[in-house]
Structure formats: structure tokens, C-alpha cells
C-alpha atoms as a PDB file:
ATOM      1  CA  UNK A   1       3.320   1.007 -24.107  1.00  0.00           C
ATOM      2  CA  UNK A   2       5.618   2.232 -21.153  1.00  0.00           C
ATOM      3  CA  UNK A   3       8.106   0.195 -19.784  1.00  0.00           C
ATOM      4  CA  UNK A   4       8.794  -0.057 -16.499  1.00  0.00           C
ATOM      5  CA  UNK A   5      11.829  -2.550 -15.540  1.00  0.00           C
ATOM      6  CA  UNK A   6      12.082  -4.112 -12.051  1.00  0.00           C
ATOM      7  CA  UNK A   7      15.477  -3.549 -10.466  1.00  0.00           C
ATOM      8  CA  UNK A   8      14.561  -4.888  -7.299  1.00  0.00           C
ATOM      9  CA  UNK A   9      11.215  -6.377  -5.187  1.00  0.00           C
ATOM     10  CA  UNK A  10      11.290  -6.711  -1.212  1.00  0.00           C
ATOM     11  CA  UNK A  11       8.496  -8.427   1.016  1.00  0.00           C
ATOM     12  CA  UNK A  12       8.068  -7.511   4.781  1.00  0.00           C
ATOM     13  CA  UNK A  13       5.866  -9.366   7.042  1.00  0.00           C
ATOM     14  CA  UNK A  14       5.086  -8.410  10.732  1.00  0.00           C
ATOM     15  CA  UNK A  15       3.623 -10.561  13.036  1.00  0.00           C
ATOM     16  CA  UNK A  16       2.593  -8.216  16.234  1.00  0.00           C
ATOM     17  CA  UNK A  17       2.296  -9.849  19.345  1.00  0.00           C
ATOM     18  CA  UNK A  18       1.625  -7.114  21.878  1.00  0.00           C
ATOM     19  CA  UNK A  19       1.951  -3.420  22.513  1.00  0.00           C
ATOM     20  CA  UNK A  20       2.678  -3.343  25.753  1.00  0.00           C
ATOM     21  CA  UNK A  21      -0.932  -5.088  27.195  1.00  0.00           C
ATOM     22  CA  UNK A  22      -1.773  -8.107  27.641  1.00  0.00           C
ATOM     23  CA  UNK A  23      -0.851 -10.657  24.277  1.00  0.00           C
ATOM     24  CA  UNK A  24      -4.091 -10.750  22.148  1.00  0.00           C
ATOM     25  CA  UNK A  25      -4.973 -14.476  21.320  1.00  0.00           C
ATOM     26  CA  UNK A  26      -3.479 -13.780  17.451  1.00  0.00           C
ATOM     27  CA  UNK A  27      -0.356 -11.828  16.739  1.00  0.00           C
ATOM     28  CA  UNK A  28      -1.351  -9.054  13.822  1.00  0.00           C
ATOM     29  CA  UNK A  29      -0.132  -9.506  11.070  1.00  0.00           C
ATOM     30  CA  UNK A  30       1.078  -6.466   8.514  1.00  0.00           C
ATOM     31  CA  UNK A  31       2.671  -7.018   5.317  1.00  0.00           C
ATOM     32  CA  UNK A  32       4.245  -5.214   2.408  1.00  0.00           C
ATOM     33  CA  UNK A  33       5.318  -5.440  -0.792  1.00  0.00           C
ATOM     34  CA  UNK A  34       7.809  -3.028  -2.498  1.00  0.00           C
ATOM     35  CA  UNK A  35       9.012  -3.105  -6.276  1.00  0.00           C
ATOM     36  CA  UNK A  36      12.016  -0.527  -7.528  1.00  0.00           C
ATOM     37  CA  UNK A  37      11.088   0.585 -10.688  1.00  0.00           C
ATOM     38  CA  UNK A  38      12.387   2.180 -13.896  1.00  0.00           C
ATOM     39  CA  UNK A  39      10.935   6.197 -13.856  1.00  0.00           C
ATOM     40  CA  UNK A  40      10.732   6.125 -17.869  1.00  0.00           C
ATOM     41  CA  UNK A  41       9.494   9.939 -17.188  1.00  0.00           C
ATOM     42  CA  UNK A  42      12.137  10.865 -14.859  1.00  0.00           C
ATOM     43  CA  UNK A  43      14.424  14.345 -16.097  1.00  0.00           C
ATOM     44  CA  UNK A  44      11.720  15.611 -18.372  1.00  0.00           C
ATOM     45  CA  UNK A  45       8.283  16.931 -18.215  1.00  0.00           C
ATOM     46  CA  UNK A  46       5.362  14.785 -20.187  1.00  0.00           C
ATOM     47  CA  UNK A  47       2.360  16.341 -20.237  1.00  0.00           C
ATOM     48  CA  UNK A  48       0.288  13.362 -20.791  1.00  0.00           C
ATOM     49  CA  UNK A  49       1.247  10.566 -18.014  1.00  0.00           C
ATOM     50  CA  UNK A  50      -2.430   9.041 -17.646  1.00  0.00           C
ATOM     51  CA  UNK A  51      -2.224   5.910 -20.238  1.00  0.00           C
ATOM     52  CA  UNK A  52       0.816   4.552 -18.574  1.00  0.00           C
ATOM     53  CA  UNK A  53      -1.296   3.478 -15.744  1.00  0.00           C
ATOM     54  CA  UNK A  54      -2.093   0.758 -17.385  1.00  0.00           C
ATOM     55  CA  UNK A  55       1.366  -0.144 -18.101  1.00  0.00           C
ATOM     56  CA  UNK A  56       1.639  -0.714 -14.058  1.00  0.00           C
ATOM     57  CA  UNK A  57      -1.356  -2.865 -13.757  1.00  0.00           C
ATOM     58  CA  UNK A  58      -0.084  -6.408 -13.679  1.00  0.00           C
ATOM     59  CA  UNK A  59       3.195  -5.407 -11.750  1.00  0.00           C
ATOM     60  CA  UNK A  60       0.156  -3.944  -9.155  1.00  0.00           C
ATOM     61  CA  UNK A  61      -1.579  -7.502  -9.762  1.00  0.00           C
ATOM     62  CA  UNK A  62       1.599  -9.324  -8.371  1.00  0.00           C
ATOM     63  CA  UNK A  63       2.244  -7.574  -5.718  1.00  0.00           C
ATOM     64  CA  UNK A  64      -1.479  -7.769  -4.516  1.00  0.00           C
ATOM     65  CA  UNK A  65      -1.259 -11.217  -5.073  1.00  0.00           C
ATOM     66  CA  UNK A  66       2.123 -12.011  -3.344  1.00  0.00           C
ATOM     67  CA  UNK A  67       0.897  -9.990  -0.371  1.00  0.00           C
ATOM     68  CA  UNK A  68      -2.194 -11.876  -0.019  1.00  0.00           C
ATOM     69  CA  UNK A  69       0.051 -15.446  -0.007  1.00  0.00           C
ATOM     70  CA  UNK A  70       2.293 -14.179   2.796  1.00  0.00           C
ATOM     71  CA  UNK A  71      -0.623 -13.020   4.822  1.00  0.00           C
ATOM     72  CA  UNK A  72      -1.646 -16.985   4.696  1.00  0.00           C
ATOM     73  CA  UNK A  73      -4.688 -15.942   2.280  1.00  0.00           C
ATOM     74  CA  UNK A  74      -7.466 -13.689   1.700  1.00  0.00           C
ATOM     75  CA  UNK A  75      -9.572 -14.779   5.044  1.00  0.00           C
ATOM     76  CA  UNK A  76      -8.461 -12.279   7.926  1.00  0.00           C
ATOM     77  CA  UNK A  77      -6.908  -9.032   5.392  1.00  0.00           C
ATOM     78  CA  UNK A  78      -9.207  -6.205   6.428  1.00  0.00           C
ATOM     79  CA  UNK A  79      -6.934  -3.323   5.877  1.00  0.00           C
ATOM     80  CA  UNK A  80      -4.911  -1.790   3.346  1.00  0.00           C
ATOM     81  CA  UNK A  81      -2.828   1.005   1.835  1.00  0.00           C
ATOM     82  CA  UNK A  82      -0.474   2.104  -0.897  1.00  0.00           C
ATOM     83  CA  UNK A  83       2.598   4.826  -1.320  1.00  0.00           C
ATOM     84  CA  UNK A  84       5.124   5.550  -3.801  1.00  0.00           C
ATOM     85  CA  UNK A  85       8.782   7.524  -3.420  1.00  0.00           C
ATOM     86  CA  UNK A  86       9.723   8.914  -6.670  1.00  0.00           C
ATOM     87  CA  UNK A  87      13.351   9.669  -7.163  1.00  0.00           C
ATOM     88  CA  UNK A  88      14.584  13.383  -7.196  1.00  0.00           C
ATOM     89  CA  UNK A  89      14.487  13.268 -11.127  1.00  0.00           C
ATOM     90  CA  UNK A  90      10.910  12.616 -11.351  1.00  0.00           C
ATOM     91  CA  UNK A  91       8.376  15.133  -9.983  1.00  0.00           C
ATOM     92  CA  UNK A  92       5.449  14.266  -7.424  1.00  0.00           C
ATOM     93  CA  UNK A  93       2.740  13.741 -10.668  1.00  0.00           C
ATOM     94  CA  UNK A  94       4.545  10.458 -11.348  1.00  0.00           C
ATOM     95  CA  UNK A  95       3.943   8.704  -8.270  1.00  0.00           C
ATOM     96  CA  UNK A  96       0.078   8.985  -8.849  1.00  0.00           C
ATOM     97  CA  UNK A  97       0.823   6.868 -11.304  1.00  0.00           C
ATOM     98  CA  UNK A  98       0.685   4.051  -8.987  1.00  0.00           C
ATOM     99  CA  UNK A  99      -3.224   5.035  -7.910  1.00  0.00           C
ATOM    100  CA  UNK A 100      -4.594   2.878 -10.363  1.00  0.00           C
ATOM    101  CA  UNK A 101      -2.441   0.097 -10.849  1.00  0.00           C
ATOM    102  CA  UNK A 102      -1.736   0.152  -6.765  1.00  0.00           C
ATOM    103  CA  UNK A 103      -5.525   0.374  -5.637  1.00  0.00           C
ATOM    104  CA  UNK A 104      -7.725  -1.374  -8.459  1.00  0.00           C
ATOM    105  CA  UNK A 105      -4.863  -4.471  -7.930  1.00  0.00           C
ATOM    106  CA  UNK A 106      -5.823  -4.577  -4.310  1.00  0.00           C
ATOM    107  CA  UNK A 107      -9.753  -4.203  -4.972  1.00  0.00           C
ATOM    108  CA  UNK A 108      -9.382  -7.339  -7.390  1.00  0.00           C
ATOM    109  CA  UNK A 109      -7.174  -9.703  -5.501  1.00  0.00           C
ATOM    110  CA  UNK A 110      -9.286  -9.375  -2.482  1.00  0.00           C
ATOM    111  CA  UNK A 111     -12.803  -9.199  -4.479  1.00  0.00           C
ATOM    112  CA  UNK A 112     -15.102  -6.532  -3.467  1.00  0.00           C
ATOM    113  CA  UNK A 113     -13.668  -4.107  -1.163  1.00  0.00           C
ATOM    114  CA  UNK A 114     -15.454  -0.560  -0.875  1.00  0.00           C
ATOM    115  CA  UNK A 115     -13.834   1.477   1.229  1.00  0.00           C
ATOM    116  CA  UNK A 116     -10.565   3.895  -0.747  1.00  0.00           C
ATOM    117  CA  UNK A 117      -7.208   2.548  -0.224  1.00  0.00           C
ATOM    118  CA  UNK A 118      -5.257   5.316   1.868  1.00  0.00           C
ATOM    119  CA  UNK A 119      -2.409   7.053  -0.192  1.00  0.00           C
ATOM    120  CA  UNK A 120       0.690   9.127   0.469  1.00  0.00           C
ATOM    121  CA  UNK A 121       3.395   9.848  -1.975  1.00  0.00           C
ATOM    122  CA  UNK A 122       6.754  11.656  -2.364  1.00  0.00           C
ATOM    123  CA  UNK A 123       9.663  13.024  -3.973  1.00  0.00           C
ATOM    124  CA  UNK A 124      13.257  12.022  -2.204  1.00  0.00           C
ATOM    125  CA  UNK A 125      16.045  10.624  -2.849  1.00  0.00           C
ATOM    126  CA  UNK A 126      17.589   6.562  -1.793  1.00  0.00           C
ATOM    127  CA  UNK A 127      17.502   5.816   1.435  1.00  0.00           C
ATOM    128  CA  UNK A 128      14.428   8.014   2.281  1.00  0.00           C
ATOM    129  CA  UNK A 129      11.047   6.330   4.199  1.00  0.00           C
ATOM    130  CA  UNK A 130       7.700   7.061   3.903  1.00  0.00           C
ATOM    131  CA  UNK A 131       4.590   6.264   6.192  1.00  0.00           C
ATOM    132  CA  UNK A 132       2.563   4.137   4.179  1.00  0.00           C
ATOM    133  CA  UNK A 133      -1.338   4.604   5.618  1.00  0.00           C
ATOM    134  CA  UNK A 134      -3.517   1.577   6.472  1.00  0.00           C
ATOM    135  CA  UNK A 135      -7.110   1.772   6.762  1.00  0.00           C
ATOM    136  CA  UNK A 136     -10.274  -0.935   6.770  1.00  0.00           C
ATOM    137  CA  UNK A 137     -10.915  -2.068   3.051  1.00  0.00           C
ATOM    138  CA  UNK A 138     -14.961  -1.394   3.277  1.00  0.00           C
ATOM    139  CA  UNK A 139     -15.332   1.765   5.609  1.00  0.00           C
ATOM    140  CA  UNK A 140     -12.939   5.072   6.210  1.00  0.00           C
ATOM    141  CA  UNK A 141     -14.724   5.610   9.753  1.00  0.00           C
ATOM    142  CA  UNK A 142     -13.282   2.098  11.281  1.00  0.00           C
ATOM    143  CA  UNK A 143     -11.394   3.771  13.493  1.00  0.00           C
ATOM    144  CA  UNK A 144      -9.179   0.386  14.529  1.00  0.00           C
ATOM    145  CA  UNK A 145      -7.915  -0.159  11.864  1.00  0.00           C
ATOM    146  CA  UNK A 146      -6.028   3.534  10.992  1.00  0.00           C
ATOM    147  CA  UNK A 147      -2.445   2.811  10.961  1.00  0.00           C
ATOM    148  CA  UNK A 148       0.775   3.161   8.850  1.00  0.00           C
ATOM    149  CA  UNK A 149       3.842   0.980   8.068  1.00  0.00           C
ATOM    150  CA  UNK A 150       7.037   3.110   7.399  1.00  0.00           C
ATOM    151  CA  UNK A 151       8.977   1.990   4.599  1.00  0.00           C
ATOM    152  CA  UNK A 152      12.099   2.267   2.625  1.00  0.00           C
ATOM    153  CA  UNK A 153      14.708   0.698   1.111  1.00  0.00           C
ATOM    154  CA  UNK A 154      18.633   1.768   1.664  1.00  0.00           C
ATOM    155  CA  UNK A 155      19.445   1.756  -2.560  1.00  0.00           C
ATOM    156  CA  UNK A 156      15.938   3.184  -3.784  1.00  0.00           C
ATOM    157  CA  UNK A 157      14.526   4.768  -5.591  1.00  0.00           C
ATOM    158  CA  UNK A 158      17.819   5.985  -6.970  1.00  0.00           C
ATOM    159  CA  UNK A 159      16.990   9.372  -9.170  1.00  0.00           C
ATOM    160  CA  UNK A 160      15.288   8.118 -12.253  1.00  0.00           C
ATOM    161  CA  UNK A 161      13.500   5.310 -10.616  1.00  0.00           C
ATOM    162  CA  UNK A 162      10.276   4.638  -8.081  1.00  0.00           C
ATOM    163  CA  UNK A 163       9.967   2.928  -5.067  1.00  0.00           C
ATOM    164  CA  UNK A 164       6.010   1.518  -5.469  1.00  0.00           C
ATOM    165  CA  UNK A 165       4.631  -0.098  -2.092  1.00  0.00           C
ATOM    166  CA  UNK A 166       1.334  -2.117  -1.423  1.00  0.00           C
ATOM    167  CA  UNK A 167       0.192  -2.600   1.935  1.00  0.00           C
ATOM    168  CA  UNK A 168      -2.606  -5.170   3.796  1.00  0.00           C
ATOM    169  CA  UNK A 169      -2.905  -6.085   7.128  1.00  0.00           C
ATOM    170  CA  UNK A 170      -5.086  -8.418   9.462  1.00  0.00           C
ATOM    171  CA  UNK A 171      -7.194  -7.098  12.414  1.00  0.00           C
ATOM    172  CA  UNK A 172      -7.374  -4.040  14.353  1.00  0.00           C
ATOM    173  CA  UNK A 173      -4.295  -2.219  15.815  1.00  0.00           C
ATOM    174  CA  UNK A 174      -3.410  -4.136  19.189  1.00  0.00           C
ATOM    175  CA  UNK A 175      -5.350  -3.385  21.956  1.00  0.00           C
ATOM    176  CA  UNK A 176      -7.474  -0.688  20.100  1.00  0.00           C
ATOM    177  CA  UNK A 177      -9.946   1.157  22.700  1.00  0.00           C
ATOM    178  CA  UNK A 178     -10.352   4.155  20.865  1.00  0.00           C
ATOM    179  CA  UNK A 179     -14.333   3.717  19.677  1.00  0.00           C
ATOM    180  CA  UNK A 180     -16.183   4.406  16.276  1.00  0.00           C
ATOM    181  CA  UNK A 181     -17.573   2.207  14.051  1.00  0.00           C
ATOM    182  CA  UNK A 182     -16.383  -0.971  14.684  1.00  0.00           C
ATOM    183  CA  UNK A 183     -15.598  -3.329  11.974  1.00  0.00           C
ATOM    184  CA  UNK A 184     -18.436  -5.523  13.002  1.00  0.00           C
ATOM    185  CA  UNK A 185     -20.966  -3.021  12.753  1.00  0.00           C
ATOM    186  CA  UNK A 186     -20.606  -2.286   8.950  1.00  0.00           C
ATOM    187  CA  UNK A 187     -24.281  -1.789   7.659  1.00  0.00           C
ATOM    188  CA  UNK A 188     -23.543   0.962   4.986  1.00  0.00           C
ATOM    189  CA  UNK A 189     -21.266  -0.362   2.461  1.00  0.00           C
ATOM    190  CA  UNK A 190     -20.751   3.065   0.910  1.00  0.00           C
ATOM    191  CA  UNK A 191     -17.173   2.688   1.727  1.00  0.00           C
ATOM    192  CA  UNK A 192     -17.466   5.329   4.586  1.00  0.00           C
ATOM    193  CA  UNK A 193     -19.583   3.642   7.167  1.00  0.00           C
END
């Protein structure tokens, strides 16, 4: 078993009210959840990094599960996403890592979902952001629901550490005009369409 110890967890919420139109009738709502890990891999290279995934699952399972509670519960998330920033000790192998743990953990907290959970990852040192994509949880092609949340954190990931974030959101992108497959018309369930 790998360890890896939180140093620190942050939870974001945004409530968007309007984008320069007229106020929608709800606010959307986007949340994250970040978690400052231990890299137990960082200054060395392993060649086999694949069972620790496992390791991660039930921090993944919390933070799933705290997002869902700050979005007000599982009716209205239709979107997600997930990113990692590995400190400049690690290499970029460690932050897929977090695939597993990151995108199974949303799958199960919000039962069912089909579509893949959008992913970006990089190497970079505290202080650095990353664009977390956001994209419907049962098909790729809903077009209003592509988005991103940039996050970061001013202390993290310091070298030997990564910054793991989970992202869900309610509704479409305000005032979204931009066509496709709309969220109501769902009939394929392959995760694509």
C-alpha cells in the first residue's frame, strides 16, 4: 500500500448568475474540490505506478462525495471533470494516477454516468493553475455543457506533492446558443451521443 498524506483540502463553489444577458431563472452552479497530496514517487523513477491507484480511491470517494453535498445533492449535477498538478519533482506519469481514483469516484457517487470525465494534467511548480475541463456526464457531443474551471492553490503542490482536483457542475453554460445535441435529446447512451 502507498500512502498518500493530505496536507491540505479546499472547496470552491460558484453560483453564476449571468454572463452579461439577461439573469437565467437559476444561477449555475460549479464546484470543486482540491486535496494537496503527498507525491510518495516524487525524485525517482518507478517503473510500476499502476497499483497505487487504488491507494487514491477513497480520498477520490470523498471528494466526489463532498462535491455532491455542496452542490445541494445529486438532482441537477450534469457535468463534470478532473485535473491534477504534479510538483516539479514528480514527472507527468504520476498525475494519471488520479484517472482512476478521480473518474470511477465520480461515476459512483453520482450512479450511472456514461459519458468520460474530461482530463488535463501537469507538471509545475506552487502557485501554478490549471484549466480543469467540464463536460456532460452521459454524452461528449453536449455541446452546452463544455467548459473549464481554472484552479490553483498559492502553497501547492510544493515539489514532492500533487494538487488532485474534482470538478461537477449544474446546467448548461449561461446563455448557451451554440447548438448540438442538447442535453434533452440524449437517446444513445454510448457516452458520445
Amino acid at each position: 500500500m502507498v500512502d498518500f498524506p493530505i496536507r491540505k483540502t479546499s472547496l470552491i463553489v460558484d453560483e453564476i448568475r449571468h454572463d452579461g444577458g439577461t439573469p437565467p431563472p437559476t444561477a449555475r452552479k460549479r464546484a470543486a474540490m482540491m486535496a494537496v497530496v503527498r507525491n510518495p514517487f516524487a525524485g525517482a523513477y518507478h517503473a510500476d505506478l499502476q497499483p497505487a491507484m487504488d491507494d487514491l480511491k477513497p480520498l477520490g470517494l470523498m471528494m466526489a462525495e463532498r462535491l455532491v453535498d455542496a452542490l445541494g445533492g445529486r438532482d441537477g449535477i450534469d457535468s463534470y471533470g478532473k485535473g491534477v498538478i504534479v510538483g516539479t519533482e514528480g514527472e507527468l506519469e504520476h498525475g494519471a494516477l488520479w484517472h482512476v481514483p478521480g473518474g470511477y469516484a465520480m461515476r459512483e457517487v453520482l450512479g450511472g454516468t456514461k459519458a468520460i470525465v474530461p482530463s488535463s494534467k501537469k507538471v509545475a511548480a506552487p502557485g501554478a493553475h490549471i484549466d480543469i475541463p467540464i463536460g456532460h456526464i452521459n454524452a461528449a457531443y453536449v455541446r452546452s455543457h463544455f467548459d473549464a474551471m481554472e484552479l490553483g492553490m498559492a502553497d501547492g503542490p510544493k515539489p514532492d506533492e500533487l494538487l488532485l482536483c474534482l470538478v461537477m457542475a449544474c446546467g448548461p453554460r449561461v446563455h448557451d446558443r451554440m447548438g448540438g445535441l442538447a442535453a434533452g435529446e440524449i437517446s444513445a447512451f454510448d457516452g458520445l451521443r
